[in-house]
C-alpha atoms as a PDB file:
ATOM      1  CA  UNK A   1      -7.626 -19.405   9.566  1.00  0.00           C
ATOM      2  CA  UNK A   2      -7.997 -17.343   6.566  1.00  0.00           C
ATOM      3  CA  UNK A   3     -10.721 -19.567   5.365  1.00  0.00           C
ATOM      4  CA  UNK A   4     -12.353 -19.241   9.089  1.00  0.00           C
ATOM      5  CA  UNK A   5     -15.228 -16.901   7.462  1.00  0.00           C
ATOM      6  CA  UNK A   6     -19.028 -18.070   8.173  1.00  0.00           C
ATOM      7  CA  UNK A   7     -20.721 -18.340   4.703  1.00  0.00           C
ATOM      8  CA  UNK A   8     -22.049 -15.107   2.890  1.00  0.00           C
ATOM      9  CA  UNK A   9     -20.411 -12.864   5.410  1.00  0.00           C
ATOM     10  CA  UNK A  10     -17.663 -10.469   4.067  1.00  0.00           C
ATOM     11  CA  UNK A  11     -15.075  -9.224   6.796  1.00  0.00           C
ATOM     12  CA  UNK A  12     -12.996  -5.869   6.223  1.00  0.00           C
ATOM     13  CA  UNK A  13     -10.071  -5.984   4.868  1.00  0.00           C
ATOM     14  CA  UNK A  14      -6.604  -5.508   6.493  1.00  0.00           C
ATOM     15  CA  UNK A  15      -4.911  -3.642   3.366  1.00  0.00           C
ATOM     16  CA  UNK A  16      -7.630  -1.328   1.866  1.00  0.00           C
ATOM     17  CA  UNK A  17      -8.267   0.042  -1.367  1.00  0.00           C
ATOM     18  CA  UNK A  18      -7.254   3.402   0.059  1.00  0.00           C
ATOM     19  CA  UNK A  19      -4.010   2.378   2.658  1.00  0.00           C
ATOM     20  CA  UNK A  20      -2.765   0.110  -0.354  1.00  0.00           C
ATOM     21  CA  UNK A  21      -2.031   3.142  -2.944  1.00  0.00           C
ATOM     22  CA  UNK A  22       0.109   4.688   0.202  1.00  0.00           C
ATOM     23  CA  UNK A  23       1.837   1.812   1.498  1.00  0.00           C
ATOM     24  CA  UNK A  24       2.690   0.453  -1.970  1.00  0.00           C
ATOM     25  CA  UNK A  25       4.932   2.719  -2.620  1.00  0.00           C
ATOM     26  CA  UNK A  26       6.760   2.713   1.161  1.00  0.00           C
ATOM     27  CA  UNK A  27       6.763  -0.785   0.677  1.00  0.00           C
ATOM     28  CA  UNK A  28       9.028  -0.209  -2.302  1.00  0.00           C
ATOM     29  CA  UNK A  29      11.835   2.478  -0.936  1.00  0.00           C
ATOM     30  CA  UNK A  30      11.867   0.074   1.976  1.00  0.00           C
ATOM     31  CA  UNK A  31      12.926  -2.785   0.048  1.00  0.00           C
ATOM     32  CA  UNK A  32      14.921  -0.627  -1.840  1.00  0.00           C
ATOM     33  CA  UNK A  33      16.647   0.752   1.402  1.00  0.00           C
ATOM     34  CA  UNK A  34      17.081  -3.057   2.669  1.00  0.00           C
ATOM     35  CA  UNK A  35      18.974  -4.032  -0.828  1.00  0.00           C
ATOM     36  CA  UNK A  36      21.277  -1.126  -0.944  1.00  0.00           C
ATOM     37  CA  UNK A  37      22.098  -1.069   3.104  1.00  0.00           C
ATOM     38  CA  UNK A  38      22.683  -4.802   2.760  1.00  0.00           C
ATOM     39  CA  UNK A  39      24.761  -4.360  -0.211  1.00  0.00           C
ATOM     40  CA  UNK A  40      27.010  -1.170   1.680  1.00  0.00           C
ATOM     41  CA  UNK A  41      27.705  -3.462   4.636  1.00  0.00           C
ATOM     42  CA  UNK A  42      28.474  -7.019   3.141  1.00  0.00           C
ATOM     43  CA  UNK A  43      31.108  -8.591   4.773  1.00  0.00           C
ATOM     44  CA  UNK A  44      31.862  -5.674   6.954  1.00  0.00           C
ATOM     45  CA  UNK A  45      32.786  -6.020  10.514  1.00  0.00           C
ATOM     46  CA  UNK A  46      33.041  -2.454  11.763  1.00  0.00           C
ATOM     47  CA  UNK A  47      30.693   0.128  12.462  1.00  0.00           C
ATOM     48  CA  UNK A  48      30.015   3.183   9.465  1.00  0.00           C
ATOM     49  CA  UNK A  49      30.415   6.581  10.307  1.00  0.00           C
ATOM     50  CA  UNK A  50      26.636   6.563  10.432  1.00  0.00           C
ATOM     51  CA  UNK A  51      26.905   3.879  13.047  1.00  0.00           C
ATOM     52  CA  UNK A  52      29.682   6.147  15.130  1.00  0.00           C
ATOM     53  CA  UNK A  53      27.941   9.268  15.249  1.00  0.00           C
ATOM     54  CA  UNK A  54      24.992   7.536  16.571  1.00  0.00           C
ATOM     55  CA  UNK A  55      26.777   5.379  19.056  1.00  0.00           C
ATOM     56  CA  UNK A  56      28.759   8.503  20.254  1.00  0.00           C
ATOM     57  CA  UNK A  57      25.296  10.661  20.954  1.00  0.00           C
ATOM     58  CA  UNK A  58      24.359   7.518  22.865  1.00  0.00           C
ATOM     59  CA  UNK A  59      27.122   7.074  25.072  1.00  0.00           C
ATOM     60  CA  UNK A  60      26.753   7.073  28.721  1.00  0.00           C
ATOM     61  CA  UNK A  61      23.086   5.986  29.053  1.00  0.00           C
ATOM     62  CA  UNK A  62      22.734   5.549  32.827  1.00  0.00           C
ATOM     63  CA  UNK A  63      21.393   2.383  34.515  1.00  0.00           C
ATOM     64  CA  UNK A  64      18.025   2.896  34.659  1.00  0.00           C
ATOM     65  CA  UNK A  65      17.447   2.832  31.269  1.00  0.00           C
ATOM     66  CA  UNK A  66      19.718   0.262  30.207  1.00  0.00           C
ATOM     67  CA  UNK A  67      17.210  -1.687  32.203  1.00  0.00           C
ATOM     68  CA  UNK A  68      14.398   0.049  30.209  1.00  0.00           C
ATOM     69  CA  UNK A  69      16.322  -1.143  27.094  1.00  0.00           C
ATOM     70  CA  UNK A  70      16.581  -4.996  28.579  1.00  0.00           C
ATOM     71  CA  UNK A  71      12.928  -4.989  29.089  1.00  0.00           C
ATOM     72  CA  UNK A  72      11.787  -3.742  25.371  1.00  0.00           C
ATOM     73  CA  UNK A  73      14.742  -6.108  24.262  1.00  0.00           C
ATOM     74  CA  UNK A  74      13.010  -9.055  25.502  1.00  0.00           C
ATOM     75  CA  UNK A  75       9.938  -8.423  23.384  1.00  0.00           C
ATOM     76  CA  UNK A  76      11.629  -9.622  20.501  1.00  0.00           C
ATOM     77  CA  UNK A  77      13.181 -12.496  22.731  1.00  0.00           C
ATOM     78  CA  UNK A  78      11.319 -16.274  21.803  1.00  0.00           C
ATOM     79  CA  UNK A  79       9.225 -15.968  25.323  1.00  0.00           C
ATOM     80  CA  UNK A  80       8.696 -12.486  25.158  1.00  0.00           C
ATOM     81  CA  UNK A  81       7.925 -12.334  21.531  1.00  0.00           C
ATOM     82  CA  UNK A  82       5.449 -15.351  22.094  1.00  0.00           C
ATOM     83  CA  UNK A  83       4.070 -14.225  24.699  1.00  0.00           C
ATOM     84  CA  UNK A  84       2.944 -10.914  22.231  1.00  0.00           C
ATOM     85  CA  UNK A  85       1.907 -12.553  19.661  1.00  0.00           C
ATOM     86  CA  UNK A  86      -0.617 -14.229  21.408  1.00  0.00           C
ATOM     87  CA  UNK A  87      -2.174 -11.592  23.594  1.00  0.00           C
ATOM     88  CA  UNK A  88      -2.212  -9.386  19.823  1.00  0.00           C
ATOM     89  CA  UNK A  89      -3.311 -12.379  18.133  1.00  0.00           C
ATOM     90  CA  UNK A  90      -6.391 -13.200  21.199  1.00  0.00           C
ATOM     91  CA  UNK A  91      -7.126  -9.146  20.802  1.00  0.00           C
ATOM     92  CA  UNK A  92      -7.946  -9.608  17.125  1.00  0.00           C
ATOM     93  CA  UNK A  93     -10.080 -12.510  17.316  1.00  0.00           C
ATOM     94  CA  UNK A  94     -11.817 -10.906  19.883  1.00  0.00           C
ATOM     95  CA  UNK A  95     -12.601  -8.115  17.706  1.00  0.00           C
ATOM     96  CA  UNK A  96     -13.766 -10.373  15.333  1.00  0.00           C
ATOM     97  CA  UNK A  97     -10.840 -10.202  12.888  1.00  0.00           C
ATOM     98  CA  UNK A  98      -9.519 -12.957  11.871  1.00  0.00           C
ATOM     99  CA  UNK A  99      -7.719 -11.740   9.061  1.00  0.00           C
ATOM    100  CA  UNK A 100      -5.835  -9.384  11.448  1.00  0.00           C
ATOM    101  CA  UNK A 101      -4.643 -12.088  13.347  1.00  0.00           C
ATOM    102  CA  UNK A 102      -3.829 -14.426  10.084  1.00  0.00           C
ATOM    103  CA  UNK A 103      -1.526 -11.354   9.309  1.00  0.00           C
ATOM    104  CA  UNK A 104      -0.024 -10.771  12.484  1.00  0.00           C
ATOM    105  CA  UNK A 105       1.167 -14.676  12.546  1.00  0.00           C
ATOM    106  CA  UNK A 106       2.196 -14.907   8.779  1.00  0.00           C
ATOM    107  CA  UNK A 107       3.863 -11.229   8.914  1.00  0.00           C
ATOM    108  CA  UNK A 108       6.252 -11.520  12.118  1.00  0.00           C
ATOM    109  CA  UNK A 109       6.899 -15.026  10.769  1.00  0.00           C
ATOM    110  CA  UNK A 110       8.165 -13.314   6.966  1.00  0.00           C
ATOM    111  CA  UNK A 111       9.623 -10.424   8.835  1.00  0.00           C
ATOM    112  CA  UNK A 112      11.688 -12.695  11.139  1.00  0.00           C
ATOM    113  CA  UNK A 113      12.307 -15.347   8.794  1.00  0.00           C
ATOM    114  CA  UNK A 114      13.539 -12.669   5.679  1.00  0.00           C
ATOM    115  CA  UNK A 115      15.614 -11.106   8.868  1.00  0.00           C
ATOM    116  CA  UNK A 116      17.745 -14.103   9.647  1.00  0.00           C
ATOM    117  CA  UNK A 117      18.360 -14.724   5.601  1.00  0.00           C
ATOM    118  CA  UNK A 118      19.406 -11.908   4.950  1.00  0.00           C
ATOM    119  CA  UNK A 119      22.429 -11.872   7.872  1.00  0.00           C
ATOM    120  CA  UNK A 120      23.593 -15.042   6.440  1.00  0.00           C
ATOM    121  CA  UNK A 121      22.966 -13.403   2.988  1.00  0.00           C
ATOM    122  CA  UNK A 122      24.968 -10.125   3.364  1.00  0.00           C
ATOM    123  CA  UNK A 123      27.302 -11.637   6.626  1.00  0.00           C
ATOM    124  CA  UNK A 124      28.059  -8.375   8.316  1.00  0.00           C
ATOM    125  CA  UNK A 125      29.365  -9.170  12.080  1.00  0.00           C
ATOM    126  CA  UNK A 126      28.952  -7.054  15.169  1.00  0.00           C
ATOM    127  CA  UNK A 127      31.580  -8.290  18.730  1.00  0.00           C
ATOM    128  CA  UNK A 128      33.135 -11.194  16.482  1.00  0.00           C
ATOM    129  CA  UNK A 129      32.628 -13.386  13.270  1.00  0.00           C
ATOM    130  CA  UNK A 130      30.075 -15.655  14.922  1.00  0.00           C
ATOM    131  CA  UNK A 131      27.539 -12.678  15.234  1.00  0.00           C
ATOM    132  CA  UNK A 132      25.874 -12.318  12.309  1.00  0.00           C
ATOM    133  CA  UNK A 133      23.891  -8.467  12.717  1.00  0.00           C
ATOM    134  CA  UNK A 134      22.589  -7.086   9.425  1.00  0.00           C
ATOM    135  CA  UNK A 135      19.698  -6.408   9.643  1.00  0.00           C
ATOM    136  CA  UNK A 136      17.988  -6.574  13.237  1.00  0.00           C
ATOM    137  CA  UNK A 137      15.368  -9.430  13.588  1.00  0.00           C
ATOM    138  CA  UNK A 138      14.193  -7.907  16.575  1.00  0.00           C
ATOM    139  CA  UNK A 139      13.266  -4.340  15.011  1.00  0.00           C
ATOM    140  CA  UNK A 140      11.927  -6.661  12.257  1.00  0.00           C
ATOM    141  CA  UNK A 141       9.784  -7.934  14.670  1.00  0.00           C
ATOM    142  CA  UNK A 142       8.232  -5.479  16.960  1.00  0.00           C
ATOM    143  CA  UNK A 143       8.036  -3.194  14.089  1.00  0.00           C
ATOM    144  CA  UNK A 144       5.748  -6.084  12.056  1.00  0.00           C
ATOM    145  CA  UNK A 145       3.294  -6.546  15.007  1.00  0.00           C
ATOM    146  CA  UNK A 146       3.030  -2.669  15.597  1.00  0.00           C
ATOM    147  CA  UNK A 147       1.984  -2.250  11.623  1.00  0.00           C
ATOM    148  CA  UNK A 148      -0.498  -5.296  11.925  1.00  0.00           C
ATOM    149  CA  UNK A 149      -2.344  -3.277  15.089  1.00  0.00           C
ATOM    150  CA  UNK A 150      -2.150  -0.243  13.504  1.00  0.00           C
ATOM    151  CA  UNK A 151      -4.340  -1.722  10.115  1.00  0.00           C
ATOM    152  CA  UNK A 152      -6.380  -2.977  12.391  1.00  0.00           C
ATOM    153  CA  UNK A 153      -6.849   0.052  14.374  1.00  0.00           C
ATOM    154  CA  UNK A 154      -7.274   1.891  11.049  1.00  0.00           C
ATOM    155  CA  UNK A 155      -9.498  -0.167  10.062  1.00  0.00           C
ATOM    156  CA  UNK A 156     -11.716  -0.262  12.952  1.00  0.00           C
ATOM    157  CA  UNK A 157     -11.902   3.914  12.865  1.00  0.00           C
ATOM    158  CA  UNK A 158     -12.472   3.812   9.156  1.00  0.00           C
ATOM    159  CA  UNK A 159      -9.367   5.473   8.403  1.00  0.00           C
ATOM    160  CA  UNK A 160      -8.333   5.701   5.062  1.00  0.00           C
ATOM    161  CA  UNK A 161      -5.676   7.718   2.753  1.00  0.00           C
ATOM    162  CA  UNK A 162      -3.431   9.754   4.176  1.00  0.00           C
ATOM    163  CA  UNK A 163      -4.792   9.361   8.017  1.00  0.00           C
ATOM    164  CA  UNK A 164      -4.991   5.959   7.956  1.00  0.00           C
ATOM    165  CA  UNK A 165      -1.299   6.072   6.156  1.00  0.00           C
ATOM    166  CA  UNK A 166       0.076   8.338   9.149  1.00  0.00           C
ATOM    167  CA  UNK A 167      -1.236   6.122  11.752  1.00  0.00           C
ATOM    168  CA  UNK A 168       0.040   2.825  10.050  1.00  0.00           C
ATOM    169  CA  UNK A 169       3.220   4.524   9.473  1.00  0.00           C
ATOM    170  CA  UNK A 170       3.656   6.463  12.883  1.00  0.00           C
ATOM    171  CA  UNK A 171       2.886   2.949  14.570  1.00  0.00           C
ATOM    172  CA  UNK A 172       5.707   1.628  12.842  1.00  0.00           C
ATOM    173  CA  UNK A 173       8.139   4.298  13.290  1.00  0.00           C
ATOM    174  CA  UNK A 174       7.201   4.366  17.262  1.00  0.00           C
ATOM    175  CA  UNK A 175       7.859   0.808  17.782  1.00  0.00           C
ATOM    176  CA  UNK A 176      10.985   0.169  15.345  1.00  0.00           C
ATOM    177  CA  UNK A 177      12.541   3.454  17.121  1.00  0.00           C
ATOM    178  CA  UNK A 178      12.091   2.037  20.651  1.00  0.00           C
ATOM    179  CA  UNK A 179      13.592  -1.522  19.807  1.00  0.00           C
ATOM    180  CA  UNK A 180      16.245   0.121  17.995  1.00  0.00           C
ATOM    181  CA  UNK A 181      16.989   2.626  20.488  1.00  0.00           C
ATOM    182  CA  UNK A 182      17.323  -0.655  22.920  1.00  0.00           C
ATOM    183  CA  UNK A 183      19.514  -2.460  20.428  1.00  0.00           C
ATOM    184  CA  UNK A 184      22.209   0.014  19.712  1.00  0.00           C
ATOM    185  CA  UNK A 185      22.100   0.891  23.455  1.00  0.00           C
ATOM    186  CA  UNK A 186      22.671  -2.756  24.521  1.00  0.00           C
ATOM    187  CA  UNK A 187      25.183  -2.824  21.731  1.00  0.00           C
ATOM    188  CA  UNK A 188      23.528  -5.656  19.834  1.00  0.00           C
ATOM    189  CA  UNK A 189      23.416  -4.236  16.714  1.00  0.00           C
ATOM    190  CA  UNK A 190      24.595  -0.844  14.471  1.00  0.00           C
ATOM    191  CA  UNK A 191      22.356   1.855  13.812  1.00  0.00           C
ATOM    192  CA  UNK A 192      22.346   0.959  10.485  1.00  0.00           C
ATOM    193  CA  UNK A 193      20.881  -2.532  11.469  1.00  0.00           C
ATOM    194  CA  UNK A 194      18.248  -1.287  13.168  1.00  0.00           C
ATOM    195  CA  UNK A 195      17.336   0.482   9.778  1.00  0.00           C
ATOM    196  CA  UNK A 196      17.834  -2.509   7.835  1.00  0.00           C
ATOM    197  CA  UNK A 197      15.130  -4.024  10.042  1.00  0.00           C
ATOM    198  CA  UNK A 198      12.686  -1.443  10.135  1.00  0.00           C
ATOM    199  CA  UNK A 199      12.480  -1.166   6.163  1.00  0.00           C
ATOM    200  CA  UNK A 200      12.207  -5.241   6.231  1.00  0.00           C
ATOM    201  CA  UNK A 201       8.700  -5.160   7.939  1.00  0.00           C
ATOM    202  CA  UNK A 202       7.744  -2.132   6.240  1.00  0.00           C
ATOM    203  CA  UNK A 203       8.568  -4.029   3.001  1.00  0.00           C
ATOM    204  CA  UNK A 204       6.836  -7.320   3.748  1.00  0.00           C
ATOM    205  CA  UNK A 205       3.955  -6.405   5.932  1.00  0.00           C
ATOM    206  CA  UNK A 206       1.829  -4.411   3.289  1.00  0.00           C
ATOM    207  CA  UNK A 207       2.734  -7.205   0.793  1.00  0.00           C
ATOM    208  CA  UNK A 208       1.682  -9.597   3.498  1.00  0.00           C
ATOM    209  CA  UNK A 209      -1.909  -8.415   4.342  1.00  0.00           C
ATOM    210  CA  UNK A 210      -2.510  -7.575   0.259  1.00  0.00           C
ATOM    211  CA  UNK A 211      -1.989 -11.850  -0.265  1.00  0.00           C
ATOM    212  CA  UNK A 212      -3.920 -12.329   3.023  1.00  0.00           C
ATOM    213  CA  UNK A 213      -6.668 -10.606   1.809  1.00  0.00           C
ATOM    214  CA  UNK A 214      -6.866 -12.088  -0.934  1.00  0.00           C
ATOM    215  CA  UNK A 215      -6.492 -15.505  -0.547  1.00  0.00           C
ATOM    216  CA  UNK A 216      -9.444 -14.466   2.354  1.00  0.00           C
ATOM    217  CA  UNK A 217     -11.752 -13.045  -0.582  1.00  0.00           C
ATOM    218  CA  UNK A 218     -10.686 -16.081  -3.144  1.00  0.00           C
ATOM    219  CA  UNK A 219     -12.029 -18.516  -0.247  1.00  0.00           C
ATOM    220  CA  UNK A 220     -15.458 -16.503   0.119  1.00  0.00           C
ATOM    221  CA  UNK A 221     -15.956 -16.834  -3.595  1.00  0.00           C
ATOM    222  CA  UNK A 222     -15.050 -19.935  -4.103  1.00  0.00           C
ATOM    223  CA  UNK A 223     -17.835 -20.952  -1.026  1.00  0.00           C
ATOM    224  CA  UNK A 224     -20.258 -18.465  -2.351  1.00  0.00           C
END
């Protein structure tokens, strides 16, 4: 798909110019933040004080938004997650941008994919030795499609630099705070998870539209 470009015509960027010299850097700490949480919790079984202070404030969430959490849950669930990946993916084509929807597809596939490594990687367990929970796949996830809309959306409005930036970024810290809220409610996963798998999208998902476009621009030369 990222050669799906009709000859001589250039489409935007996801990454640009602009969004790349702020997001390189987040990109970094985040990876940074994945390596040194990883590192703190290897092996571990038990929740950090982190993790207990957080759990504590959370106590006590009444029914109806346990059910709340169940129903963001299952957007990082293989139907649910499917399901939004292909209405995101349809929107993007629609709006003509392919290379949005080549990075939605090839980030939530990194994201998910450098998710599970990494809990057989560092092996921290949550409710028993069979449940591998560092970091969260699912925050992974729904944080990695919320970044692709949102550099799509900036895109579309022409935002660049530190607006563009903020709404990238606030995208991503809206939707890995709602699955991650529903995580450590449903007690699926520590706080500190949910961290873990925030900072892995952020990490790959600027890396993943800079290759995308790219390769995108290397195929418009080469058929130029």
């Amino acid at each position: 798909m990222v050669s799906d470009l009709r000859a001589g015509a250039v489409r935007p960027a996801v990454l640009s110019p602009a969004l790349r010299a702020w997001l390189g850097p987040v990109a970094v700490l985040a990876a940074l933040v994945v390596a040194l949480l990883g590192g703190r919790y290897a092996g571990d079984g038990e929740a950090g004080r982190v993790d207990e202070r957080v759990w504590s404030a959370l106590e006590g969430v009444p029914s109806p938004w346990r059910d709340v959490a169940r129903a963001v849950d299952f957007l990082g669930e293989p139907v649910g997650a499917a399901a939004l990946v292909a209405v995101a993916g349809a929107g993007c084509l629609l709006l003509r941008r392919p290379r949005a929807a080549v990075l939605l597809v090839v980030a939530v596939t990194l994201a998910v994919g450098a998710a599970t490594g990494l809990k057989h990687l560092v092996g921290r367990t949550i409710h028993g030795a069979d449940n591998l929970s560092y970091p969260s796949g699912h925050t992974a996830f729904l944080t990695a499609v919320a970044l692709t809309l949102a550099l799509l959306a900036a895109g579309r409005l022409g935002l660049g630099g530190a607006a563009g930036a903020a709404l990238v970024l606030g995208a991503g810290v809206a939707a890995g705070a709602a699955m991650g809220w529903a995580q450590v409610v449903l007690g699926a996963h520590y706080p500190t998870d949910v961290l873990g798998g925030w900072c892995t999208a952020l990490a790959l998902v600027p890396a993943s539209a800079w290759c995308v476009d790219r390769l995108a621009d290397t195929g418009r030369r080469q058929r130029g």
